[in-house]
Protein backbone atom coordinates (compact mmCIF):
# COMPACT_ATOMS: atom_id res chain seq x y z
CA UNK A 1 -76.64 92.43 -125.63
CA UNK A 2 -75.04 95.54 -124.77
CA UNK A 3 -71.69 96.30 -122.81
CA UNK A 4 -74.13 97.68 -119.83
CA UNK A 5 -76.92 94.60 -119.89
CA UNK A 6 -73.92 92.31 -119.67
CA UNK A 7 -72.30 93.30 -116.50
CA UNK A 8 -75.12 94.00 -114.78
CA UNK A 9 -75.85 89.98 -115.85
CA UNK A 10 -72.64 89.40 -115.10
CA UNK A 11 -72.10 90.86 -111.31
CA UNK A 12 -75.71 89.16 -110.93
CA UNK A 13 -75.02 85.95 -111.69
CA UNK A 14 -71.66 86.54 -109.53
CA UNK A 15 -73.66 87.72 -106.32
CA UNK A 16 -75.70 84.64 -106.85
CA UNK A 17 -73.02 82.36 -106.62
CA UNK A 18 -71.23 84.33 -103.05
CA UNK A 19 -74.76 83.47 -101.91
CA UNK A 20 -75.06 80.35 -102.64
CA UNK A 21 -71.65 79.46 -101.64
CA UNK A 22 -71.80 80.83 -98.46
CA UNK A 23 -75.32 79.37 -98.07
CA UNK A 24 -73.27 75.76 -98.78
CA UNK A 25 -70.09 76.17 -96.32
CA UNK A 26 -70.93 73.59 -93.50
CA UNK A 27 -70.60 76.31 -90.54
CA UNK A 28 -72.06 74.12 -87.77
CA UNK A 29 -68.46 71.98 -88.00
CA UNK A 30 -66.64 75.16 -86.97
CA UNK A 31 -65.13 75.19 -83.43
CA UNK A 32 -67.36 77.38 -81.46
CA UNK A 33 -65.74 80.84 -80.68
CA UNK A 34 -63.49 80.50 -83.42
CA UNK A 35 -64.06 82.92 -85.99
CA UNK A 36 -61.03 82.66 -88.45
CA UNK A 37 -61.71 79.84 -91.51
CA UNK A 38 -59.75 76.63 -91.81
CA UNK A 39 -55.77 76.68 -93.29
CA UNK A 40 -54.83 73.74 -95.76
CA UNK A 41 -52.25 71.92 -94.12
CA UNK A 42 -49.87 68.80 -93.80
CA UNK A 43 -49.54 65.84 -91.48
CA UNK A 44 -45.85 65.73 -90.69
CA UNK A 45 -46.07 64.08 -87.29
CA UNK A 46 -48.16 61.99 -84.66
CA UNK A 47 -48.03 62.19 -80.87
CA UNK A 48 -49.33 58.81 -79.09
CA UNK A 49 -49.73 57.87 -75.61
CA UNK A 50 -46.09 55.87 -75.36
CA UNK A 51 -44.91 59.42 -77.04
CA UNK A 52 -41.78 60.09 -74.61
CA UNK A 53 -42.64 63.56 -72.46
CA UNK A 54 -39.72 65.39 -73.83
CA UNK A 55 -40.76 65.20 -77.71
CA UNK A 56 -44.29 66.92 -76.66
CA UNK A 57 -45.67 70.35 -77.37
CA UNK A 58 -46.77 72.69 -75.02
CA UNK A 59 -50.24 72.27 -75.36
CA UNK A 60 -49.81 68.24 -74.82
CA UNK A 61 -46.99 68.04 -72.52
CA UNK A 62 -49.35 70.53 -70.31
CA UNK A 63 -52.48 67.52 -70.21
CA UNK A 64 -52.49 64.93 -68.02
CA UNK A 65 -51.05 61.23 -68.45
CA UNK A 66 -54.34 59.61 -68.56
CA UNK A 67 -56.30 62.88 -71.10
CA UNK A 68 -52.88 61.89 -73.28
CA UNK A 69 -53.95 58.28 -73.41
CA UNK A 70 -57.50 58.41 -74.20
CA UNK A 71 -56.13 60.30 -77.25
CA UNK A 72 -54.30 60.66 -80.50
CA UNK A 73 -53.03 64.14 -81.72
CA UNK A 74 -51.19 64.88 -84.78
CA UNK A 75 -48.97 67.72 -86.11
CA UNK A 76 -49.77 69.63 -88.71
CA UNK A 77 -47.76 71.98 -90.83
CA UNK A 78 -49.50 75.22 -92.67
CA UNK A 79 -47.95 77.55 -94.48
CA UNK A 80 -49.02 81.06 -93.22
CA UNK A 81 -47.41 84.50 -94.05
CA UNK A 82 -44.63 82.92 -96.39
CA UNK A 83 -43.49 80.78 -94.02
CA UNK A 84 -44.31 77.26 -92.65
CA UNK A 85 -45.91 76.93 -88.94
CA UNK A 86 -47.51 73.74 -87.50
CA UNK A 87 -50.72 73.40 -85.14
CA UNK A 88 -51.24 70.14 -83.08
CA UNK A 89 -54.58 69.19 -83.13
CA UNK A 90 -56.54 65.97 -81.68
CA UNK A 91 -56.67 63.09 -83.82
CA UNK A 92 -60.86 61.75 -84.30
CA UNK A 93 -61.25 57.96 -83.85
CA UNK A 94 -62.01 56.40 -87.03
CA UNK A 95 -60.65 59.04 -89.14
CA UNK A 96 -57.41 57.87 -91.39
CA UNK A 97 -54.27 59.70 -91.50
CA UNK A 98 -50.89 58.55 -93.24
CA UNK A 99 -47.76 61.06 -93.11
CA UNK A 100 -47.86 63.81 -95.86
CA UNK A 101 -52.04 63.42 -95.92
CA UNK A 102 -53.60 67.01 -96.79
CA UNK A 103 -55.94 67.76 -94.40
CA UNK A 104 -57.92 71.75 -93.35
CA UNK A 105 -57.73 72.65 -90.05
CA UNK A 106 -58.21 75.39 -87.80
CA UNK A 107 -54.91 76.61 -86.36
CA UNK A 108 -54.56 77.27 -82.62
CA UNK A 109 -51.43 78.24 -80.96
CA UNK A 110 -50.14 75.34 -79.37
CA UNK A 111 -47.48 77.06 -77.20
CA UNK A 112 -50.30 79.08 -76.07
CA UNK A 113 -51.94 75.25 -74.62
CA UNK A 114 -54.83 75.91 -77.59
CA UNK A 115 -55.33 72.80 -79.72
CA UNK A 116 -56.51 73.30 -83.25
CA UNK A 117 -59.07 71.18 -84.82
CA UNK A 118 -58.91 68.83 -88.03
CA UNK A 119 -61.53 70.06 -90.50
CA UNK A 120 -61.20 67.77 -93.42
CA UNK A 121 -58.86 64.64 -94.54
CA UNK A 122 -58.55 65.84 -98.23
CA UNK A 123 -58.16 62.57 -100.32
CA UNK A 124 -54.42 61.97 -101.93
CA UNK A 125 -54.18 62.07 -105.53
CA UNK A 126 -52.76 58.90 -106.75
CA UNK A 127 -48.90 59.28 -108.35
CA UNK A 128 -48.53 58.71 -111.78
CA UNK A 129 -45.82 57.06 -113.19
CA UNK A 130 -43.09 59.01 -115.12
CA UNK A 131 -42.39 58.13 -118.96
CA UNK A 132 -39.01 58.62 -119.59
């Protein structure tokens, strides 16, 4: 082939691939009126009903007694502009979380009263034991 044929292959098969990765990202699980993408993030905290008032956020210490305990919320710490920030978000039913669990999620400003919204649990990879 020559130098020409091959990118023209090349940025081809590489316009392909934006398509068809766009065509793939699951867009109906985005938060309506939201229009920035998920952040990978942390679980470094969980907010239950029995959670005393004083150790809440704005956004949860601003909802009632009774929205607070029909629901769990969690914190979650993303790393954004070289530095760490957290977004609370709401907790699904049925969906398992353990401190330190990567998880996406679409950041809201919580002292704002905006709650983000967990995207994806990503799995933990299993430690492997050190040889010494």
């Amino acid at each position: 082939m020559r130098p020409a044929t091959t990118t023209i292959t090349t940025l081809t098969a590489t316009l392909i691939a934006l398509l068809l990765t766009a065509c793939a990202t699951p867009v109906h699980h985005a938060p309506s009126g939201l229009s920035h993408r998920t952040v990978s993030g942390t679980v470094v905290s969980f907010y239950f009903a029995d959670t005393p008032a004083q150790e809440l956020p704005p956004c949860l210490a601003r909802r009632s007694p009774a929205e607070r305990a029909a629901h769990r919320y969690v914190r979650i710490s993303t790393p954004r502009l070289g530095q760490m920030q957290s977004t609370v978000a709401e907790w699904p039913d049925g969906v398992q979380l353990v401190l330190n669990q990567p998880v996406d999620v679409w950041p809201e400003n919580c002292a704002a009263g905006q709650l983000g919204r967990l995207a994806r649990v990503v799995p933990m990879l299993p430690m492997l034991p050190v040889q010494p």
